[in-house]
Protein backbone atom coordinates (compact mmCIF):
# COMPACT_ATOMS: atom_id res chain seq x y z
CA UNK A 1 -3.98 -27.73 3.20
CA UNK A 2 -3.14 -27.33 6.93
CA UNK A 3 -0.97 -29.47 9.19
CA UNK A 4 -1.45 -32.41 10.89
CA UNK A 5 0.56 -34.38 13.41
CA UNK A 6 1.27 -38.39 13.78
CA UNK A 7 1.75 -40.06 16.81
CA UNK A 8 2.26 -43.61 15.11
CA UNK A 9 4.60 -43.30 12.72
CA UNK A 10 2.99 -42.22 10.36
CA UNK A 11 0.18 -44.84 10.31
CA UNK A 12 -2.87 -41.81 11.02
CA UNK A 13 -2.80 -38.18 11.08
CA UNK A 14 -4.60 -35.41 13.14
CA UNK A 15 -5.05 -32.06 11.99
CA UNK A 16 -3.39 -29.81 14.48
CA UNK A 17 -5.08 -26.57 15.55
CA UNK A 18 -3.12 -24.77 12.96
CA UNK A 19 -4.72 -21.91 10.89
CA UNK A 20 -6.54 -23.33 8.60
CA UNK A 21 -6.58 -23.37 4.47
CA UNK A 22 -3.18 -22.60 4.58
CA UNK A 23 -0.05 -24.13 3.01
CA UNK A 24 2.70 -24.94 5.47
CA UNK A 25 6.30 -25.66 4.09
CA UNK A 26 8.19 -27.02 7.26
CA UNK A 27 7.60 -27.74 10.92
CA UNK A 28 10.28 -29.31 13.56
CA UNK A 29 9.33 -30.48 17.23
CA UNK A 30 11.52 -29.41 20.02
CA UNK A 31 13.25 -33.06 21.33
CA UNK A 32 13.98 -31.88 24.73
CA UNK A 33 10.87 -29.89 25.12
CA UNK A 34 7.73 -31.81 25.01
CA UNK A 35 5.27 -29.63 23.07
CA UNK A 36 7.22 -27.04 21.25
CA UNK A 37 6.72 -26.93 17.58
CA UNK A 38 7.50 -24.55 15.10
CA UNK A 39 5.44 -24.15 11.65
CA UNK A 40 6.08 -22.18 8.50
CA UNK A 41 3.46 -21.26 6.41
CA UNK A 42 4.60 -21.06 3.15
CA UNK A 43 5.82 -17.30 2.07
CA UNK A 44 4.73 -15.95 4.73
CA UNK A 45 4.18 -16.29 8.78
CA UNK A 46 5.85 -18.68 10.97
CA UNK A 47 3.59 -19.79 14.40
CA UNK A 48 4.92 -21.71 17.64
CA UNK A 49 2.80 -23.92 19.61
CA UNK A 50 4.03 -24.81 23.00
CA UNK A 51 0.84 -27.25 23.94
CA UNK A 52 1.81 -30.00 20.87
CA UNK A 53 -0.24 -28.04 18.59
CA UNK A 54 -3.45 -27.33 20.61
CA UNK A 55 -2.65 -23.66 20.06
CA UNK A 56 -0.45 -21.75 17.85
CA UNK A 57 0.96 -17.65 18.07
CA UNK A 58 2.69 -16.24 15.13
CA UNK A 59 6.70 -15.62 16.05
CA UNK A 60 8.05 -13.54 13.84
CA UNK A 61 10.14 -11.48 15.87
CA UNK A 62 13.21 -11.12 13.93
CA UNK A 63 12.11 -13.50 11.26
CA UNK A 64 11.17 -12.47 7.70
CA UNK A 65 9.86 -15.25 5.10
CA UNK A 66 8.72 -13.08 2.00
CA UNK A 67 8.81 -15.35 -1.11
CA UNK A 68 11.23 -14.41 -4.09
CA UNK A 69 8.51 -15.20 -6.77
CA UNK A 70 4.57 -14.48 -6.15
CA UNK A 71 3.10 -17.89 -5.95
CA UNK A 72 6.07 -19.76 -5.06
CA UNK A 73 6.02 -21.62 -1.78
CA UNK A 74 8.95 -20.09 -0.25
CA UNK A 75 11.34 -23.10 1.47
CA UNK A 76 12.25 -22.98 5.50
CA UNK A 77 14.41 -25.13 7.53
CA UNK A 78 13.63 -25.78 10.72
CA UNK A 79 16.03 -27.14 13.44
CA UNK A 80 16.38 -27.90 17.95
CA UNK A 81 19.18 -28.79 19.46
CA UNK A 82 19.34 -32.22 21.10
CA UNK A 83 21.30 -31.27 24.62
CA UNK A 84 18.75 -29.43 26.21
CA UNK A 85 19.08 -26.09 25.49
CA UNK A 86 16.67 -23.47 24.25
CA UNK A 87 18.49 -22.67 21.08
CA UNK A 88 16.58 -23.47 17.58
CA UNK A 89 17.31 -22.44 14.30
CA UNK A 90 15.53 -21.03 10.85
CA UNK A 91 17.02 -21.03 7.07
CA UNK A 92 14.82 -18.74 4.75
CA UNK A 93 16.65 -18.97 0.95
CA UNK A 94 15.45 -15.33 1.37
CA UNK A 95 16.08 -14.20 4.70
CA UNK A 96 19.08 -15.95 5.65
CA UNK A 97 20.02 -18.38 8.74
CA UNK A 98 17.97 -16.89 11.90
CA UNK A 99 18.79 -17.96 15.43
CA UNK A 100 16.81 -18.27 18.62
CA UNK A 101 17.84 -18.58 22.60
CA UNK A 102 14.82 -18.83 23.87
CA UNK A 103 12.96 -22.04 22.10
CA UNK A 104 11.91 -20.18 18.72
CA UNK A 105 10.16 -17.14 20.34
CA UNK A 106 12.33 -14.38 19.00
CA UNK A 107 15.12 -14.72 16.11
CA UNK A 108 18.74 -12.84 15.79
CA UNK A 109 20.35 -13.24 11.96
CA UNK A 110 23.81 -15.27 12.66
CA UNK A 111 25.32 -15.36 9.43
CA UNK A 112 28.86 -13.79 9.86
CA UNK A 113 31.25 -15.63 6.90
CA UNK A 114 28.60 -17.16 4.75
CA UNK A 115 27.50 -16.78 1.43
CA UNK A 116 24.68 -15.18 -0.05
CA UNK A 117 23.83 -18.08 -1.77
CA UNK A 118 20.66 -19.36 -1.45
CA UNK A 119 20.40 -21.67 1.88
CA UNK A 120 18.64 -24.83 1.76
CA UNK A 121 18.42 -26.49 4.42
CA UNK A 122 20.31 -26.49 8.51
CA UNK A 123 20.93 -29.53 10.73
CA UNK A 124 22.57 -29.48 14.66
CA UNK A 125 24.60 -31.88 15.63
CA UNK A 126 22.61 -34.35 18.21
CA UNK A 127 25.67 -34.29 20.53
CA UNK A 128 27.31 -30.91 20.10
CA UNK A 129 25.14 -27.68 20.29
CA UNK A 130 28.06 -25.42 19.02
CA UNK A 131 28.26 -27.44 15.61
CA UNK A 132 25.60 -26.62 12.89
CA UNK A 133 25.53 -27.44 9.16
CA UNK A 134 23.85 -25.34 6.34
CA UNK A 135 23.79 -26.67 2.96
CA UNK A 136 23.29 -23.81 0.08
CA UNK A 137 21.65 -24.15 -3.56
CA UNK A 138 25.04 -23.73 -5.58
CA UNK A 139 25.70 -27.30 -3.10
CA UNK A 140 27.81 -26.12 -0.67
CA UNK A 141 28.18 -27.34 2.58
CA UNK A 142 29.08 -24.88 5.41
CA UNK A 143 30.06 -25.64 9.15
CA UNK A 144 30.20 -23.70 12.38
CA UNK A 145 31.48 -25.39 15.50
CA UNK A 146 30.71 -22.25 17.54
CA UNK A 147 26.88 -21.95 17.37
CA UNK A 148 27.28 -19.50 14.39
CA UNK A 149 29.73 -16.95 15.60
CA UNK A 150 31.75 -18.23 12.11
CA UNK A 151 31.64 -20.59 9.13
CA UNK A 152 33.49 -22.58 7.01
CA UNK A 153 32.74 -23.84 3.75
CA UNK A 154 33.62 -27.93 4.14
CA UNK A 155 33.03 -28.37 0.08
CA UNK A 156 32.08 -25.68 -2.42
CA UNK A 157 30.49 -28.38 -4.97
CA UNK A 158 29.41 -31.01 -2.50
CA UNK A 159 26.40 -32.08 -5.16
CA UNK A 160 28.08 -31.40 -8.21
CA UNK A 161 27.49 -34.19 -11.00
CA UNK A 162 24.18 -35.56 -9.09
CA UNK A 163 21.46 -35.95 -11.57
CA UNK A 164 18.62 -35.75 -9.02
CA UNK A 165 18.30 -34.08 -5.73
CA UNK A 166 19.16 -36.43 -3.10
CA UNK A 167 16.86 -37.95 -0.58
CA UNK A 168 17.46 -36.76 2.73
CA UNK A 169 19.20 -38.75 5.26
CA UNK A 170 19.89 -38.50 9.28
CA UNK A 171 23.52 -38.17 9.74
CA UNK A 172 26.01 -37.04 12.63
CA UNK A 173 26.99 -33.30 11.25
CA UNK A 174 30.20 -34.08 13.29
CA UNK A 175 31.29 -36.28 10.81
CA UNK A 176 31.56 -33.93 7.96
């Protein structure tokens, strides 16, 4: 339980300030913003620390994660843009695709043209802040080239025949 941060790859961990015998289901790190995290503890709260961890406040303005199923870790998503702007992101298979301007202290719903499926997981594209993929559980893959103002579904079956979920990989969203 808790979280804990690596500075060396991977090679040793710190526990973070975080609260404490808790069960976290995603984090991100601002690239562009030294410091800023974001942390989701599952089914429930999600904090921001803008001190690399030191310290953490709950942000919830305008973001609800209430799990589906009591005693389910509920899944978030997590994602910064890469050109310097303030604008994160936050997928809740719950709550929907949430939104932020100002570096993940208060949240907006942007959702207009999407499904209600259940959303997975959301990625921005490292060289275009308007462009942001959201894959869904039925394994669609949706697209938005103008920060969220619309979508378009790119493939409606995009995992259809796999046999096991596949293993995440960095990609360029622009090339979907």
């Amino acid at each position: 339980y808790g979280a804990c941060a690596s500075a060396d790859g991977g090679q040793s961990w710190t526990a973070l300030a975080a609260p404490a015998d808790r069960t976290y289901s995603a984090v991100a790190a601002d690239p562009t913003r030294a410091g800023v995290l974001l942390l989701a503890e599952s089914g429930h709260d999600v904090y921001r620390s803008a001190n690399g961890g030191a310290g953490w406040t709950r942000t919830q303005g305008g973001l609800l994660c209430v799990p589906q199923q009591p005693g389910v870790a509920e899944y978030l998503s997590f994602a910064f843009e890469r050109t310097g702007s303030t604008r994160a992101w936050a997928l809740s298979p719950t709550d929907g695709l949430r939104v932020s301007d100002d570096g993940g202290l208060t949240w907006t719903r942007r959702a207009t043209g999407m499904t209600d499926a259940r959303l997975n997981s959301v990625a921005v594209d490292p060289t275009d802040e308007w462009t942001v993929l959201v894959a869904d559980a039925r394994g669609a893959l949706l697209k938005t080239t103008n920060a969220g103002a619309t979508w378009t579904e790119l493939a409606a079956s995009f995992a259809s025949g796999c046999t096991a979920s596949p293993q995440p990989r960095r990609t360029n969203p622009r090339d979907a």
